[in-house]
C-alpha atoms as a PDB file:
ATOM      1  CA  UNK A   1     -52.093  19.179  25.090  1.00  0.00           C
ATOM      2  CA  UNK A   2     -48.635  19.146  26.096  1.00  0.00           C
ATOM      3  CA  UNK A   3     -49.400  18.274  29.303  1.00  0.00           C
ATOM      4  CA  UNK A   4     -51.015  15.171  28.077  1.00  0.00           C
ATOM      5  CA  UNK A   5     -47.853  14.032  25.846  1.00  0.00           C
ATOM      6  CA  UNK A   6     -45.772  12.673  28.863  1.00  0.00           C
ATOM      7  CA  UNK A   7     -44.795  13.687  32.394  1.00  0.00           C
ATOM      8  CA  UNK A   8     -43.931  17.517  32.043  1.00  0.00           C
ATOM      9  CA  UNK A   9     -44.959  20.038  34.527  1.00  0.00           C
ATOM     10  CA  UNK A  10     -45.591  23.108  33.901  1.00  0.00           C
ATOM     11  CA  UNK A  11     -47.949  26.080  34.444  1.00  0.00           C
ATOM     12  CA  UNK A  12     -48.356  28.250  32.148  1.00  0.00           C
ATOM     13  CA  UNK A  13     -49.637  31.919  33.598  1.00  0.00           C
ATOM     14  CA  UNK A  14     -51.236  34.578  31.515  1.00  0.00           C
ATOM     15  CA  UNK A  15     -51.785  38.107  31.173  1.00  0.00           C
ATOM     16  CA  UNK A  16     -52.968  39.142  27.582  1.00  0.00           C
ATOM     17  CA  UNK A  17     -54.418  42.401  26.891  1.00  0.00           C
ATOM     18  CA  UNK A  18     -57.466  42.443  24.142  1.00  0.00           C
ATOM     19  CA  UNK A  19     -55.790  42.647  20.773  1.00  0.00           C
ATOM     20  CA  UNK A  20     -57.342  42.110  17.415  1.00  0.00           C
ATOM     21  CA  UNK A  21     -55.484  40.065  15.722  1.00  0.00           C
ATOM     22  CA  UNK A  22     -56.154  39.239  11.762  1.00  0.00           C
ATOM     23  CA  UNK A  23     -56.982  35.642  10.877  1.00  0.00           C
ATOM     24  CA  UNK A  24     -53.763  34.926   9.389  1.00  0.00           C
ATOM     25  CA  UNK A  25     -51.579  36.454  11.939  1.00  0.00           C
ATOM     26  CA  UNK A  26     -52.734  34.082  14.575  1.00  0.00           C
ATOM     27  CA  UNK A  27     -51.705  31.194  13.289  1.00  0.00           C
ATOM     28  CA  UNK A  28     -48.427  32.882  13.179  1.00  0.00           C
ATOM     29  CA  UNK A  29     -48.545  33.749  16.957  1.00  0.00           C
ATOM     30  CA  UNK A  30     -49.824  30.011  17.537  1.00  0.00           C
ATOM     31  CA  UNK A  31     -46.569  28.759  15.696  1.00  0.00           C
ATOM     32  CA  UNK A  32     -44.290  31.386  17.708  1.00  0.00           C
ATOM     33  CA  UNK A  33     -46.059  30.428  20.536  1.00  0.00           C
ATOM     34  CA  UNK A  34     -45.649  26.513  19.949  1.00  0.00           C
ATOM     35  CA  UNK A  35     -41.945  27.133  19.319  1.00  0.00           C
ATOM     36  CA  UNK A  36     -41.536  28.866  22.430  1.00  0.00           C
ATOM     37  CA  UNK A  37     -43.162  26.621  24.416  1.00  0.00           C
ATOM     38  CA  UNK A  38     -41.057  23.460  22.842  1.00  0.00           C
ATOM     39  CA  UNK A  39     -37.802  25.339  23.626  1.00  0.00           C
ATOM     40  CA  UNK A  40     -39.006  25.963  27.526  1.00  0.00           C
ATOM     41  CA  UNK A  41     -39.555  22.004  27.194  1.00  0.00           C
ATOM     42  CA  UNK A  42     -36.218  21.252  25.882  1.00  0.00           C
ATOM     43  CA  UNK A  43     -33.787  23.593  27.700  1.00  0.00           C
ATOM     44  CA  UNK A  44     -35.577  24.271  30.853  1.00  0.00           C
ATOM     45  CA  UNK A  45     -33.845  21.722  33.311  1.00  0.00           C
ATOM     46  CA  UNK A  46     -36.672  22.971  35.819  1.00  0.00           C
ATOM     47  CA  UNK A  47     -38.607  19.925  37.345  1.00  0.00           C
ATOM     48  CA  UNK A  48     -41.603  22.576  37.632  1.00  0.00           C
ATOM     49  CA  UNK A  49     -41.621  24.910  34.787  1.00  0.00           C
ATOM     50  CA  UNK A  50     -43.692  28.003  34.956  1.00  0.00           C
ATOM     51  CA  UNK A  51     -43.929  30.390  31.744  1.00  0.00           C
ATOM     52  CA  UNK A  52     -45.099  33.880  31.969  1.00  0.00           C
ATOM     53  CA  UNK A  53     -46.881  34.969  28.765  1.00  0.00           C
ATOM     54  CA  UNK A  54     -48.287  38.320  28.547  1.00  0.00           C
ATOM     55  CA  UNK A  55     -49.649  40.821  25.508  1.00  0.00           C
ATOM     56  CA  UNK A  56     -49.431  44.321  26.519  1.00  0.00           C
ATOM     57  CA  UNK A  57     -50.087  48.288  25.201  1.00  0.00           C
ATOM     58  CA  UNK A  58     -47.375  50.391  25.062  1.00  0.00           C
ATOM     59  CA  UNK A  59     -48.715  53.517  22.825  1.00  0.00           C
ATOM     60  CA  UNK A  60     -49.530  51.712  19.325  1.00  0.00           C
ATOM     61  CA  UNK A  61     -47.790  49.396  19.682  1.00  0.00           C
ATOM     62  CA  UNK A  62     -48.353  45.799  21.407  1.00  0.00           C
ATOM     63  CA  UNK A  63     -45.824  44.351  23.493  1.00  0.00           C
ATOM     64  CA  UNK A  64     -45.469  40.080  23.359  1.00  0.00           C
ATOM     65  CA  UNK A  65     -43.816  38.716  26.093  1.00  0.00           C
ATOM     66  CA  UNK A  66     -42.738  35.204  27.106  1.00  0.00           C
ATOM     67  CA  UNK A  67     -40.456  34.400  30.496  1.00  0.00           C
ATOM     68  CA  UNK A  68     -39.734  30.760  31.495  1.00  0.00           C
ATOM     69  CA  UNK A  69     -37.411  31.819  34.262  1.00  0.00           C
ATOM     70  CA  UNK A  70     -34.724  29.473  33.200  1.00  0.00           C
ATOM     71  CA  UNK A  71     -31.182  29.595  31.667  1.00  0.00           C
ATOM     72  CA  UNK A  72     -30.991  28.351  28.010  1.00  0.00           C
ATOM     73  CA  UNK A  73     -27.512  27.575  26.744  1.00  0.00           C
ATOM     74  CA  UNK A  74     -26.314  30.353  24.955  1.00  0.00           C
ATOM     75  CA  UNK A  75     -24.907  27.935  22.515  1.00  0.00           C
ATOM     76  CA  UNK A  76     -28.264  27.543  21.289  1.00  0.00           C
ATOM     77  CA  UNK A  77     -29.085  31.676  20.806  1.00  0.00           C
ATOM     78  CA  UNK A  78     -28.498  31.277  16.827  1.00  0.00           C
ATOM     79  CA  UNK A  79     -29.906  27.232  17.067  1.00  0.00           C
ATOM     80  CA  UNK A  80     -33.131  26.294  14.533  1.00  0.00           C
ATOM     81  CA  UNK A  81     -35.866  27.189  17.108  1.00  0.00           C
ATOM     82  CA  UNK A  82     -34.478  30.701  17.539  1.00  0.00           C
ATOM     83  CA  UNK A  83     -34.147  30.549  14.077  1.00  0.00           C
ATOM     84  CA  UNK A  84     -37.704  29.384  13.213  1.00  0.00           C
ATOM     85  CA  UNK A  85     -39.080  31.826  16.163  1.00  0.00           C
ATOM     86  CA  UNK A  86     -37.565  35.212  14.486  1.00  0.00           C
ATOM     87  CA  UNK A  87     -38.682  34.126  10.796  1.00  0.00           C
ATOM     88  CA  UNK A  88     -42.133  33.968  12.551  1.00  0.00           C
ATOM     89  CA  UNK A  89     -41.788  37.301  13.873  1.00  0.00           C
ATOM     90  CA  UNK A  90     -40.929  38.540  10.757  1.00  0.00           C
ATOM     91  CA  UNK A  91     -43.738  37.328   9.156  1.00  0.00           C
ATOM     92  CA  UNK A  92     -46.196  39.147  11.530  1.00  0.00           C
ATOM     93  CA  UNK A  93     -44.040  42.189  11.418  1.00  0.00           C
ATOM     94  CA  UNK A  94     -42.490  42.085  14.600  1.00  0.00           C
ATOM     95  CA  UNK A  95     -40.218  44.850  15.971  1.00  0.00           C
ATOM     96  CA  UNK A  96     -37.367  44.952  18.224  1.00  0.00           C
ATOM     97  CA  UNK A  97     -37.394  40.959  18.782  1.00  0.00           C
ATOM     98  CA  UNK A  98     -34.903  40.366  21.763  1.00  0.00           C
ATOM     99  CA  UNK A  99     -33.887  36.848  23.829  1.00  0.00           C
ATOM    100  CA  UNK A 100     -31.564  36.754  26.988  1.00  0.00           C
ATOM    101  CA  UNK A 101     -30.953  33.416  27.170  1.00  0.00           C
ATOM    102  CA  UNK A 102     -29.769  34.059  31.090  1.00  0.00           C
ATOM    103  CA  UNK A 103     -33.696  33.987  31.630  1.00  0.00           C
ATOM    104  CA  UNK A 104     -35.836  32.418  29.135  1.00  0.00           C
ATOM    105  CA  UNK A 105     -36.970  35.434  27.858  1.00  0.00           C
ATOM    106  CA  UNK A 106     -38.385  36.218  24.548  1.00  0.00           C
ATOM    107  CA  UNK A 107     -39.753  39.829  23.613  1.00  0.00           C
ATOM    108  CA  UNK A 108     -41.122  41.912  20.412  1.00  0.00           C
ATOM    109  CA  UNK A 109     -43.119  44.400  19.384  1.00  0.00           C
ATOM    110  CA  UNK A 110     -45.985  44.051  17.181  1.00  0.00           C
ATOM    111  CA  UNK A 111     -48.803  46.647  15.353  1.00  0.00           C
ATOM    112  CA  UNK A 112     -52.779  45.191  15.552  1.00  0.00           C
END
């Protein structure tokens, strides 16, 4: 869909292991997910952007990932979307939420 709302390229490249995820929560992810994506749109000067997404195992825990290989101003670390993206966390219980801004990189920890 975001593809369709103007001239943007990107790719977006997935690797998302099976997780059950409760009704609820996924509209959660969807809105972390959404936020995400906006901010690669906004501060990724990139004329191709290309965001890694994956969902991983590590023990009990899930590992949610998100890369857009791109430098974000650091200005913007404590800005709404970051903001908006860590309340979301929250509300799915996300651990351990992290974001280097040197490479687009977003990262948390969740239980199924």
């Amino acid at each position: 869909l975001y593809k369709e709302m103007g001239q943007l390229e990107f790719t977006i490249i997935s690797a998302i292991n099976d997780a059950t995820i409760q009704s609820e929560r996924i509209v959660y992810f969807g809105l972390i997910f959404n936020e995400m994506l906006t901010n690669t749109m906004e501060h990724n000067k990139n004329k191709n952007k290309v965001v890694h997404i994956s969902i991983t195992q590590k023990q009990e825990k899930q590992i949610f990932t998100y890369v857009d290989n791109s430098p974000h101003n650091q200005q913007h670390n404590d800005g709404l979307g970051n903001l908006l993206i860590t309340q979301l966390i929250n509300r799915i219980g996300g651990k351990n939420f992290i974001f280097e801004a040197e490479t687009g990189k977003y990262k948390f920890e969740f239980d199924v």
